[in-house]
C-alpha atoms as a PDB file:
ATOM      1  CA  UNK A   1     152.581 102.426  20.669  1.00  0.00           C
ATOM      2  CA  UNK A   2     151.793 102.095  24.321  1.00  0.00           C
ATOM      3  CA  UNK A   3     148.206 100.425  24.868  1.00  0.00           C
ATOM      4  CA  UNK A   4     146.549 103.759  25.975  1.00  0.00           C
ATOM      5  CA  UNK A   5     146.965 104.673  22.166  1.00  0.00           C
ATOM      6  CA  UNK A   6     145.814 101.574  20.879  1.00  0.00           C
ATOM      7  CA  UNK A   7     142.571 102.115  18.523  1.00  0.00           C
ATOM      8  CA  UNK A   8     141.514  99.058  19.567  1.00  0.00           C
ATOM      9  CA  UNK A   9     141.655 100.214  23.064  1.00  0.00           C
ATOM     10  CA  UNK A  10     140.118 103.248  22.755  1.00  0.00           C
ATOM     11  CA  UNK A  11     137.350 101.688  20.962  1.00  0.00           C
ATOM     12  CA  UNK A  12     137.065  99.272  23.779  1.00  0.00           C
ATOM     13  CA  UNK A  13     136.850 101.956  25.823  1.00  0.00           C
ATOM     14  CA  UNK A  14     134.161 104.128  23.853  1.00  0.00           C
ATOM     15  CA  UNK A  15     132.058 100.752  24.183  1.00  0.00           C
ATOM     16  CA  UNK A  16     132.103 100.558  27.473  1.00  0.00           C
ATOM     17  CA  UNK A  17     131.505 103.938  28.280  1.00  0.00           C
ATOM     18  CA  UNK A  18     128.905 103.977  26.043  1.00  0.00           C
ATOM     19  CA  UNK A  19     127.014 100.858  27.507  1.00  0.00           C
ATOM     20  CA  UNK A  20     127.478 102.002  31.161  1.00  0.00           C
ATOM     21  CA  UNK A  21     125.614 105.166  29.562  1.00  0.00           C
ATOM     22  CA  UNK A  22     122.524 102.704  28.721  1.00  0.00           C
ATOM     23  CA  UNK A  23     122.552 101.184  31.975  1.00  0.00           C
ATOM     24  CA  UNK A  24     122.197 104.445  33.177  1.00  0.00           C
ATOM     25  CA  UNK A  25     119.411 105.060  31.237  1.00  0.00           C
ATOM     26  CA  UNK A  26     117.470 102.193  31.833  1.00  0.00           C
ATOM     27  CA  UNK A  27     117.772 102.121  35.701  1.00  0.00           C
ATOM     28  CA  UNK A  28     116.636 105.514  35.547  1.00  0.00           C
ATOM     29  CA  UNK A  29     114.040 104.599  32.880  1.00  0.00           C
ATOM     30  CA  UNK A  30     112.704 101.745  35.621  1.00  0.00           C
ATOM     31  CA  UNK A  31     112.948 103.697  38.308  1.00  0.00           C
ATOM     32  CA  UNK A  32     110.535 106.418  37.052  1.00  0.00           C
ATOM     33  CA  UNK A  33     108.628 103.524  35.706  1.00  0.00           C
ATOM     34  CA  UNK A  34     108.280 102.108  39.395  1.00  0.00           C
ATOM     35  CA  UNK A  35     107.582 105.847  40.588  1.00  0.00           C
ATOM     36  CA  UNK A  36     104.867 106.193  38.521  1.00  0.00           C
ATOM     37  CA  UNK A  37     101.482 105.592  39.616  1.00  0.00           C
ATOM     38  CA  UNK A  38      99.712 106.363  36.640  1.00  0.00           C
ATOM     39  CA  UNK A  39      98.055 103.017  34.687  1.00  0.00           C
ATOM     40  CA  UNK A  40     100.098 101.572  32.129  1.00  0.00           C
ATOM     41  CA  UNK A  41      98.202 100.325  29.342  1.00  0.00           C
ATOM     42  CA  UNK A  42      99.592  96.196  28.443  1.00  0.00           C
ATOM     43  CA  UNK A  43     101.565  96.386  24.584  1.00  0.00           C
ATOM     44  CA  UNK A  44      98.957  93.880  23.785  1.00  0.00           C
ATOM     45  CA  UNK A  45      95.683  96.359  24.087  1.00  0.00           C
ATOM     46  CA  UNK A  46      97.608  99.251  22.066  1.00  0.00           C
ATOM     47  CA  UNK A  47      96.530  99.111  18.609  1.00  0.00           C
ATOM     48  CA  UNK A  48      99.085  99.531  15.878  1.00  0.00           C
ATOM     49  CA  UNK A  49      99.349 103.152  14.433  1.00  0.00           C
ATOM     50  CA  UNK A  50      97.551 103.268  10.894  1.00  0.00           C
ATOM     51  CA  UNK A  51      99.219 105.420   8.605  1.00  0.00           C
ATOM     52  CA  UNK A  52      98.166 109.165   8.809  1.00  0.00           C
ATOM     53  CA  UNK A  53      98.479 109.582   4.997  1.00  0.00           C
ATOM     54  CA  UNK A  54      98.768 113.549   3.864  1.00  0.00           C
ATOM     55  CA  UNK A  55      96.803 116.127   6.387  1.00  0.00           C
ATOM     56  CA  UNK A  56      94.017 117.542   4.320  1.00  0.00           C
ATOM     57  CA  UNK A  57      94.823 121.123   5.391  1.00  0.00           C
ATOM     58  CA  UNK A  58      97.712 123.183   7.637  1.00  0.00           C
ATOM     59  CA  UNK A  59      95.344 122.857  10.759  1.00  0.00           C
ATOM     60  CA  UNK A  60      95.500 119.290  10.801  1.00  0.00           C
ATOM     61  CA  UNK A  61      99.267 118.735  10.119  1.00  0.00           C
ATOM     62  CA  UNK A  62      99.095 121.433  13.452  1.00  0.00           C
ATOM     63  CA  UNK A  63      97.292 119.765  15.122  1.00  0.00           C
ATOM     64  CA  UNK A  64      99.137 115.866  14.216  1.00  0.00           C
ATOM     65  CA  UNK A  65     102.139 117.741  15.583  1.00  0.00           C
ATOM     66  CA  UNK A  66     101.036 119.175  18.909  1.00  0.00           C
ATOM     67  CA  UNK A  67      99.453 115.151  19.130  1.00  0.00           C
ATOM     68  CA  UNK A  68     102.458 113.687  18.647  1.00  0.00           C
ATOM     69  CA  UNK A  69     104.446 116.023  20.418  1.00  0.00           C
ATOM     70  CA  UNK A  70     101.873 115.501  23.731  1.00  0.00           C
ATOM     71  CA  UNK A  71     101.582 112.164  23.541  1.00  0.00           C
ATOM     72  CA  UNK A  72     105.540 111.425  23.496  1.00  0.00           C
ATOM     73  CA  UNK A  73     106.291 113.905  25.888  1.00  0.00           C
ATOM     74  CA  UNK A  74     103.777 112.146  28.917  1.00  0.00           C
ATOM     75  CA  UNK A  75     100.731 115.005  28.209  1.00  0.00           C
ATOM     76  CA  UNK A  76      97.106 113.363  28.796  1.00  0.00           C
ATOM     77  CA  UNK A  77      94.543 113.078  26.545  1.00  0.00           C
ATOM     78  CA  UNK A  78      92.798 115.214  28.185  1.00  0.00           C
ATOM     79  CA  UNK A  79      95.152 118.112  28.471  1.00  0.00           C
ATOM     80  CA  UNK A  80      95.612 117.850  25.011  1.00  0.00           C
ATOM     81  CA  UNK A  81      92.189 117.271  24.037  1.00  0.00           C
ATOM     82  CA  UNK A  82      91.055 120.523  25.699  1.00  0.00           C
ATOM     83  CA  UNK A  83      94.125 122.777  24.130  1.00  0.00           C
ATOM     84  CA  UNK A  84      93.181 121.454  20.747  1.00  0.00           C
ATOM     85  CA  UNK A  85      89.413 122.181  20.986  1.00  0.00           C
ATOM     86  CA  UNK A  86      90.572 125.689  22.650  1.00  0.00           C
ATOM     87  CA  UNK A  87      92.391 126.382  19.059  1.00  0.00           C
ATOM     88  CA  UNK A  88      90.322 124.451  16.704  1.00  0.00           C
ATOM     89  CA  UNK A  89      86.385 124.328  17.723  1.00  0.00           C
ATOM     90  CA  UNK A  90      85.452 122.615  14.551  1.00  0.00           C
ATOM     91  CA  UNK A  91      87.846 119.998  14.530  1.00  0.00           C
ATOM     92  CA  UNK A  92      87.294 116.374  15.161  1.00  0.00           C
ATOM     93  CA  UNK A  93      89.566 115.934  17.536  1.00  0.00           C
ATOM     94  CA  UNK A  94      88.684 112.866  19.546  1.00  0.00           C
ATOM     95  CA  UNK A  95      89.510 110.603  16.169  1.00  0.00           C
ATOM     96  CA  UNK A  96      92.508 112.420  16.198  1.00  0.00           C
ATOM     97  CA  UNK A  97      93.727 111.977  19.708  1.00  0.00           C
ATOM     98  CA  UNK A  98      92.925 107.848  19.066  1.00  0.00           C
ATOM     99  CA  UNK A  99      96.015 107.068  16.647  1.00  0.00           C
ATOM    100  CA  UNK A 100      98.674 108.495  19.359  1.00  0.00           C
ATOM    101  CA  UNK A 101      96.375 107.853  22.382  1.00  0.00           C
ATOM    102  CA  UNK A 102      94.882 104.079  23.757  1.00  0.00           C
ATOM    103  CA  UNK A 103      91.195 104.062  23.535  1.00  0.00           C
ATOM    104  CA  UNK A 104      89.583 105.592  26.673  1.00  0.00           C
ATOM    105  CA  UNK A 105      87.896 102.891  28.992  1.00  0.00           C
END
């Protein structure tokens, strides 16, 4: 079996490939990181999520959703705040916005 067929080879190979993958992803992770002017917010000030528990009604498990969703995907509060007031006037939505958001200065 020449060493090109080797399992453990290819394995070794898989690894690699794999791990110059991550190294990929993190210089490109930094990068953006050191492109972005926005203000980071230190791990220490971010409150640990609570658990949500079940949503009292569709709307809310909506509206969790499109928070989450925002909030991992770079939207701001803001943005999100206003399109969730847009759809649900009668929500409480700032409470809402605090478990996937940092408290507003």
């Amino acid at each position: 079996m020449s060493s090109a067929n080797n399992p453990a080879t290819k394995a070794a190979q898989a690894l690699r490939e794999a791990a110059n993958g991550l190294i990929r992803h993190a210089e490109e992770l930094e990068a953006g990181v050191a492109s972005d002017s926005g203000p980071l917010t230190p791990v220490e000030a971010v409150k640990p999520l609570e658990p949500l528990g079940p949503p009292a009604d569709a709307d809310e498990a909506a509206m969790r959703l499109v928070a989450l969703d925002a909030a991992t995907s770079g939207r701001s509060r803001d943005e999100v705040d206003a399109e969730l007031s847009a759809k649900y006037p009668n929500a409480e939505i700032s409470s809402l916005l605090d478990r996937f958001y940092p408290p507003q200065p």
